[in-house]
PDB file of N, CA and C in Angstrom:
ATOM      1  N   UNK A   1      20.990   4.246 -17.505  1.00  0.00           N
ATOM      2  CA  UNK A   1      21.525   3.649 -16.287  1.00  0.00           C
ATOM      3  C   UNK A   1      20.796   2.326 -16.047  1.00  0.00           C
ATOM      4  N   UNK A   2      21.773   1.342 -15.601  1.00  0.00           N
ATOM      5  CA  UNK A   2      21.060   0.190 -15.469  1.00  0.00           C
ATOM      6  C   UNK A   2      20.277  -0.046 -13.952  1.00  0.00           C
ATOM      7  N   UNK A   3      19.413  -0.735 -13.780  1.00  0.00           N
ATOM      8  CA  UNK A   3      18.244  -0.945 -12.520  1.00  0.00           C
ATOM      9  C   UNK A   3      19.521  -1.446 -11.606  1.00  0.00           C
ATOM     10  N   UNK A   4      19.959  -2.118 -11.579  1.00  0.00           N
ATOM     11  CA  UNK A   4      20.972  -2.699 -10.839  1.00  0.00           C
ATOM     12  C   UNK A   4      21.934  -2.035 -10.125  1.00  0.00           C
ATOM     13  N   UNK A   5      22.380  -0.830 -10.742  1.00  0.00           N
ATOM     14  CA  UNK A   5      23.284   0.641 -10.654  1.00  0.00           C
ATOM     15  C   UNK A   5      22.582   1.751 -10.217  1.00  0.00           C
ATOM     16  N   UNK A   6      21.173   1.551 -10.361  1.00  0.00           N
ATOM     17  CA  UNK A   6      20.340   3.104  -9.216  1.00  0.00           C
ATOM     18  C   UNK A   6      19.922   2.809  -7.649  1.00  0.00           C
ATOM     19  N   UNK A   7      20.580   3.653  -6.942  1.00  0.00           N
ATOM     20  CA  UNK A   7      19.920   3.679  -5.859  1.00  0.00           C
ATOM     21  C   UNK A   7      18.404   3.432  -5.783  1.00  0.00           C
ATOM     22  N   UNK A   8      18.238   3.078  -4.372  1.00  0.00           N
ATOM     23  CA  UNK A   8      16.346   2.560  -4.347  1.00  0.00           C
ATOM     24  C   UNK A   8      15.863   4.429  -4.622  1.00  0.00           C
ATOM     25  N   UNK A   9      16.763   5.611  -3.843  1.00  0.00           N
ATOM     26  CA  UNK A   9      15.792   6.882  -3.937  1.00  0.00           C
ATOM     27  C   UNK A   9      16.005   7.514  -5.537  1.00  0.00           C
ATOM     28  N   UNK A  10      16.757   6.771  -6.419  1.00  0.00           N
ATOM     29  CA  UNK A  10      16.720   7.263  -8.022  1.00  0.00           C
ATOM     30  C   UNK A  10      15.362   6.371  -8.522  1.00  0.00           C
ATOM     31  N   UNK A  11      15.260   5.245  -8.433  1.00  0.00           N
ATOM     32  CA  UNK A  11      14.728   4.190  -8.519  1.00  0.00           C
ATOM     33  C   UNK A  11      12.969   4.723  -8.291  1.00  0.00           C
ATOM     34  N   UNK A  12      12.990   5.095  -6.866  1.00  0.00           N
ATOM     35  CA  UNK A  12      11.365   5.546  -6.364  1.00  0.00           C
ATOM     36  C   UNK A  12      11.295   6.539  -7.410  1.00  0.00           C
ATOM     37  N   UNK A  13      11.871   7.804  -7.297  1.00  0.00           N
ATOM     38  CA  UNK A  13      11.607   8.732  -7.723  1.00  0.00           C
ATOM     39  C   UNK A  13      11.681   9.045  -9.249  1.00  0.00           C
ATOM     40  N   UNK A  14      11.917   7.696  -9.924  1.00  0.00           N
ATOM     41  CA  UNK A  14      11.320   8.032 -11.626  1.00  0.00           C
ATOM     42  C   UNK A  14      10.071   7.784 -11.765  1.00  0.00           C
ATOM     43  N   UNK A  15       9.732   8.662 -13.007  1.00  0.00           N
ATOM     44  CA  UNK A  15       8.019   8.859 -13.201  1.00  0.00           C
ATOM     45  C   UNK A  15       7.757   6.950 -13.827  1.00  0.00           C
ATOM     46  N   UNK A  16       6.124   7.302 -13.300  1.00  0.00           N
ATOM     47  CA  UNK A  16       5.931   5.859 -13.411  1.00  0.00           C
ATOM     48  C   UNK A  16       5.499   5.360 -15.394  1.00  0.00           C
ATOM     49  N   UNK A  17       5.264   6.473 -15.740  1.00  0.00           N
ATOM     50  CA  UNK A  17       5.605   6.051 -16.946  1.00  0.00           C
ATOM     51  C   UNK A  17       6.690   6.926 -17.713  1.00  0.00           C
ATOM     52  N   UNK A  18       7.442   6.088 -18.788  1.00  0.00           N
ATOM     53  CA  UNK A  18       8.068   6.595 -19.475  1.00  0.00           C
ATOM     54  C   UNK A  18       7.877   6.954 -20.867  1.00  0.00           C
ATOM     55  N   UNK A  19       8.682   8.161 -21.631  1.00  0.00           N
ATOM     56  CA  UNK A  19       7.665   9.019 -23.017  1.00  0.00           C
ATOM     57  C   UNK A  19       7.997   7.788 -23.965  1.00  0.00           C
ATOM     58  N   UNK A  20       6.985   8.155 -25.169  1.00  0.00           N
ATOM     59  CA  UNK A  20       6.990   7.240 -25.861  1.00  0.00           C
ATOM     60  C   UNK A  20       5.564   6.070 -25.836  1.00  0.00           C
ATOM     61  N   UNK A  21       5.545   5.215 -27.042  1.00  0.00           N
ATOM     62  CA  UNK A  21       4.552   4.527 -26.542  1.00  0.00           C
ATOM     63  C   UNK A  21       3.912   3.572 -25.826  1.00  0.00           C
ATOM     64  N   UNK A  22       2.464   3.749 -25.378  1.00  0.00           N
ATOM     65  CA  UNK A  22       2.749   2.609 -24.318  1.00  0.00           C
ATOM     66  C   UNK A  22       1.702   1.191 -25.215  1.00  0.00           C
ATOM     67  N   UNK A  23       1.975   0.318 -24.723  1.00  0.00           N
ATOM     68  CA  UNK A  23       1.068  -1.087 -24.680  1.00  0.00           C
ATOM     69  C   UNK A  23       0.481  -1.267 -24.544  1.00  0.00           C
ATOM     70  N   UNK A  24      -0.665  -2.139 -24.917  1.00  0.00           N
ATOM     71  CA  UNK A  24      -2.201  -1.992 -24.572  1.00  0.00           C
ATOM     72  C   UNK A  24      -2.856  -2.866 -23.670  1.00  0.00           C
ATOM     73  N   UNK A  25      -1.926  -3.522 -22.792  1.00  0.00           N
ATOM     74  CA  UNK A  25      -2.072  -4.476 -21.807  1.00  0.00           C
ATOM     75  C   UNK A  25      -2.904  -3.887 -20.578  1.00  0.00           C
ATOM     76  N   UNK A  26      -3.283  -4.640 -19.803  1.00  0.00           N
ATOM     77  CA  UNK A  26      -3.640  -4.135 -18.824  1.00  0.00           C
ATOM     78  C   UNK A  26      -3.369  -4.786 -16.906  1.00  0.00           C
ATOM     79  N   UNK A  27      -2.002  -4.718 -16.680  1.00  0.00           N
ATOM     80  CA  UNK A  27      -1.338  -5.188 -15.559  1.00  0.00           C
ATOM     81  C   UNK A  27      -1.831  -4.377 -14.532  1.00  0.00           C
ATOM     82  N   UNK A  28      -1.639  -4.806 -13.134  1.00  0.00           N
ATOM     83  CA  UNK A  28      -1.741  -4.150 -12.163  1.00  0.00           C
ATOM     84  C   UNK A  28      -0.451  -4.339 -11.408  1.00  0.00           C
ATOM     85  N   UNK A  29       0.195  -3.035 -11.120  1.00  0.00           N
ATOM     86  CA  UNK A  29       1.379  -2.723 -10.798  1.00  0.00           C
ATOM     87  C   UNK A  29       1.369  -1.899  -9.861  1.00  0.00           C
ATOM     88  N   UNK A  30       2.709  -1.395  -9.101  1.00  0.00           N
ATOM     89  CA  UNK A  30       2.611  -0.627  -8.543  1.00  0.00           C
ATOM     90  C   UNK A  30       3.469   0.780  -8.367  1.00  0.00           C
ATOM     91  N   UNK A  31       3.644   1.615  -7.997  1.00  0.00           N
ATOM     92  CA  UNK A  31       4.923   2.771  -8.545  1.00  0.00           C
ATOM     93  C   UNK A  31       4.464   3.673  -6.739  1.00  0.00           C
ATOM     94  N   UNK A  32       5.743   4.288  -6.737  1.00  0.00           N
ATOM     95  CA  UNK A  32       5.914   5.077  -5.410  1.00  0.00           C
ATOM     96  C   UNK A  32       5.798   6.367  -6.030  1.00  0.00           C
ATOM     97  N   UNK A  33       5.034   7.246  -4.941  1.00  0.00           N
ATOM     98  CA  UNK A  33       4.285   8.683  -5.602  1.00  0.00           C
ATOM     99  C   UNK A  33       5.178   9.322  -4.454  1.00  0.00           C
ATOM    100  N   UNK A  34       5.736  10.099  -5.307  1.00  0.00           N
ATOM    101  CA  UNK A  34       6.922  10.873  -4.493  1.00  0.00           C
ATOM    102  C   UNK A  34       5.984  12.280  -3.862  1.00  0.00           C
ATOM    103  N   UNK A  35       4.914  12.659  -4.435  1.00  0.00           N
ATOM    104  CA  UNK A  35       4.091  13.792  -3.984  1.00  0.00           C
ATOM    105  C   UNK A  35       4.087  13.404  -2.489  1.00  0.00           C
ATOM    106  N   UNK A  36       3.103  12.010  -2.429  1.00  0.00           N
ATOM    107  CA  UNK A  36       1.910  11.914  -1.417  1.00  0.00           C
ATOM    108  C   UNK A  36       3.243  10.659  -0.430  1.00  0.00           C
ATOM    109  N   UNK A  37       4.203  10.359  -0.642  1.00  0.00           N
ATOM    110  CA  UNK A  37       4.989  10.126  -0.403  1.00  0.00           C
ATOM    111  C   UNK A  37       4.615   8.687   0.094  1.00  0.00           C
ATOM    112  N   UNK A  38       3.736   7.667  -0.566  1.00  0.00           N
ATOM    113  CA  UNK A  38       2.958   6.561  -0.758  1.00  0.00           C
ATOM    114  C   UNK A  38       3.239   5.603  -2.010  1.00  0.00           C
ATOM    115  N   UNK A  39       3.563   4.110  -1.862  1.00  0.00           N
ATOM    116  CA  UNK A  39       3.156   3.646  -2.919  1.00  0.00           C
ATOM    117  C   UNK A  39       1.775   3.572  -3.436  1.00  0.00           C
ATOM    118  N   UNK A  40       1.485   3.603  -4.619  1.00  0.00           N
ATOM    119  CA  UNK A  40      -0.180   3.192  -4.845  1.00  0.00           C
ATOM    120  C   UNK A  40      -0.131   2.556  -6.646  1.00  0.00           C
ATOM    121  N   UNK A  41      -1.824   1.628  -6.724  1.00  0.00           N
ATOM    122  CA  UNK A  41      -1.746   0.607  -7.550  1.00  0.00           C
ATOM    123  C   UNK A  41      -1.848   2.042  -9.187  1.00  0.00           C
ATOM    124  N   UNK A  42      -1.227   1.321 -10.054  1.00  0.00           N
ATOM    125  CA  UNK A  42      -1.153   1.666 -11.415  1.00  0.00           C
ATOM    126  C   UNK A  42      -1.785   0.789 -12.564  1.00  0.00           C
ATOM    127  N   UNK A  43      -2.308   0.934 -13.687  1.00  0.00           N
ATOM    128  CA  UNK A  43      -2.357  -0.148 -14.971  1.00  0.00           C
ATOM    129  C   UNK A  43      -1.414   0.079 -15.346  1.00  0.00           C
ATOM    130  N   UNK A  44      -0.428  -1.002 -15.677  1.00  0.00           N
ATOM    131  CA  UNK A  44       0.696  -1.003 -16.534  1.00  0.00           C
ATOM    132  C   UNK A  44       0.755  -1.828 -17.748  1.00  0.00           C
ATOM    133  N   UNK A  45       0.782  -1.318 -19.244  1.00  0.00           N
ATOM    134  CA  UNK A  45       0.704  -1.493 -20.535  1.00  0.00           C
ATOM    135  C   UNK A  45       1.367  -2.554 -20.927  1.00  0.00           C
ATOM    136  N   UNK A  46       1.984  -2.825 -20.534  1.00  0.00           N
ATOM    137  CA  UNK A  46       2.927  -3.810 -20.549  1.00  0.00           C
ATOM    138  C   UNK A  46       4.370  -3.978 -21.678  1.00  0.00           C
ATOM    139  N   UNK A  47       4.563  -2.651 -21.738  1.00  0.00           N
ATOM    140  CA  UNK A  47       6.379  -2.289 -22.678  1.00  0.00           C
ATOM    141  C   UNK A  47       6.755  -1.029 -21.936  1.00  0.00           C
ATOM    142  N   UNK A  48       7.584  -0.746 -21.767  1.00  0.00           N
ATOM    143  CA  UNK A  48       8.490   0.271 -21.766  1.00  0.00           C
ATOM    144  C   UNK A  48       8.465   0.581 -20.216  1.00  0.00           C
ATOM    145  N   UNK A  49       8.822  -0.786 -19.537  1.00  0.00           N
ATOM    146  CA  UNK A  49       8.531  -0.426 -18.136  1.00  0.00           C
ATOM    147  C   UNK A  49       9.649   1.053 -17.585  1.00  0.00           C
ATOM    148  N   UNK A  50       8.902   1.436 -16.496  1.00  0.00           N
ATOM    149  CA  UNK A  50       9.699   2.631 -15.741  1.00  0.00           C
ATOM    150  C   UNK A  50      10.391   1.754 -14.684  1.00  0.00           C
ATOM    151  N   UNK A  51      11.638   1.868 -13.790  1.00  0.00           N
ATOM    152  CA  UNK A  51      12.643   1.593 -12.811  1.00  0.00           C
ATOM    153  C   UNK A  51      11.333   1.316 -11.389  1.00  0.00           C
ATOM    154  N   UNK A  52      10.458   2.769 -11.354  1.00  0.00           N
ATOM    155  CA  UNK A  52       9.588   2.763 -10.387  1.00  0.00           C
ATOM    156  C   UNK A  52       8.114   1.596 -11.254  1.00  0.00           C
ATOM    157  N   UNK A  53       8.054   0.693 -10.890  1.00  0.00           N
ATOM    158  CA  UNK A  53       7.462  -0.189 -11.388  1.00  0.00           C
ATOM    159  C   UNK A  53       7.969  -1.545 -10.789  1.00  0.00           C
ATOM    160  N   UNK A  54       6.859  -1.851  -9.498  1.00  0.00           N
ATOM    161  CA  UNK A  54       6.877  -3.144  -8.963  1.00  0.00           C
ATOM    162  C   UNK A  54       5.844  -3.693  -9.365  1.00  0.00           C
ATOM    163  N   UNK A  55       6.140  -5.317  -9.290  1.00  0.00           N
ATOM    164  CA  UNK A  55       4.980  -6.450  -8.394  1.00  0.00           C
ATOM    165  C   UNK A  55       4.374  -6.088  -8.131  1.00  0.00           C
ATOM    166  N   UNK A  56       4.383  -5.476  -6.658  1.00  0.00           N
ATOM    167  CA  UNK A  56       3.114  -6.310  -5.561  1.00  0.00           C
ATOM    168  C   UNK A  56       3.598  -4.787  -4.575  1.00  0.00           C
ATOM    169  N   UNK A  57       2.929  -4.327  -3.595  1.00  0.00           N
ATOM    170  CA  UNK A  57       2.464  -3.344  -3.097  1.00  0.00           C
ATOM    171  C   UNK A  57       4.024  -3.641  -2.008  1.00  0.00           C
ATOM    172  N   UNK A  58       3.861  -4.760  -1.691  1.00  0.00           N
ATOM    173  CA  UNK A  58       4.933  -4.743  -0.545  1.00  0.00           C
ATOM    174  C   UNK A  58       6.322  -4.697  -1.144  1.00  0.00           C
ATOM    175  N   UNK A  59       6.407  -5.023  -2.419  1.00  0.00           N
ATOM    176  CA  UNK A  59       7.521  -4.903  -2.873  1.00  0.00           C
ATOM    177  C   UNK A  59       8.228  -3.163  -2.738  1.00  0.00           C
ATOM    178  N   UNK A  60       7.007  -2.727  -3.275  1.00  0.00           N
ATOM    179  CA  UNK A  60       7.290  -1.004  -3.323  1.00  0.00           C
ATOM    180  C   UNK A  60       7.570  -0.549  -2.572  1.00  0.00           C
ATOM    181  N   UNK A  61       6.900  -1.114  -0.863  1.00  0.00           N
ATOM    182  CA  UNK A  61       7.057  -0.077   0.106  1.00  0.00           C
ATOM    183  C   UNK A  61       8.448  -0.685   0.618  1.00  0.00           C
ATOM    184  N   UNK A  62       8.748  -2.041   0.476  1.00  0.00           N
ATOM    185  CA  UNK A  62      10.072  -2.111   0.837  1.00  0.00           C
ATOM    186  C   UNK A  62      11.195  -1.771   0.175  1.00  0.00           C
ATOM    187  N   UNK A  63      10.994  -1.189  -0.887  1.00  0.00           N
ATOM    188  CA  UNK A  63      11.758  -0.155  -1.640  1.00  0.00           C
ATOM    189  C   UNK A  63      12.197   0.936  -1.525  1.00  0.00           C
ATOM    190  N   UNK A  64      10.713   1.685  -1.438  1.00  0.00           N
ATOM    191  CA  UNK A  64      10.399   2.918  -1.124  1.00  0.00           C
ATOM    192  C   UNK A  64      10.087   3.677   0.075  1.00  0.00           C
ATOM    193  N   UNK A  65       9.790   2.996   0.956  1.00  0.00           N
ATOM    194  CA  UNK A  65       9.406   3.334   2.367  1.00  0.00           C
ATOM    195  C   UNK A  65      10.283   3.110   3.424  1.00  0.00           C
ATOM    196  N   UNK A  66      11.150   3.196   3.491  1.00  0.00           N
ATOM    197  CA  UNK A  66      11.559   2.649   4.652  1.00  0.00           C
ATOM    198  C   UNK A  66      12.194   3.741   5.530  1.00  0.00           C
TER     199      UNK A  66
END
């Protein structure tokens, strides 16, 4: 499914990484934790991004939070 075509609550609620391998980068990102029902910061590898995978903190919560 394309990013463009998921709702923001399909969108939050994919895992923040996806199977397969990851990259050896080291980004700071952010992903919405459907547990604690919070965005919070991640390292992101930098390939095989997940849907739940923002920018910047405010990006997430205006995604995810509202």
């Amino acid at each position: 499914m394309a990013w463009g075509l998921m709702t923001n609550a399909q969108r939050c609620n994919a895992p923040t990484h996806l199977p397969g391998p990851q990259c050896m980068a080291a980004y700071r990102r952010f992903t919405y934790n459907k547990a604690k029902k919070q965005c919070e910061q991640f390292i992101y590898g930098g390939c095989r991004p997940s849907p739940n995978n923002f920018a910047t903190m405010e990006e997430c919560k205006k995604t995810c939070m509202k």
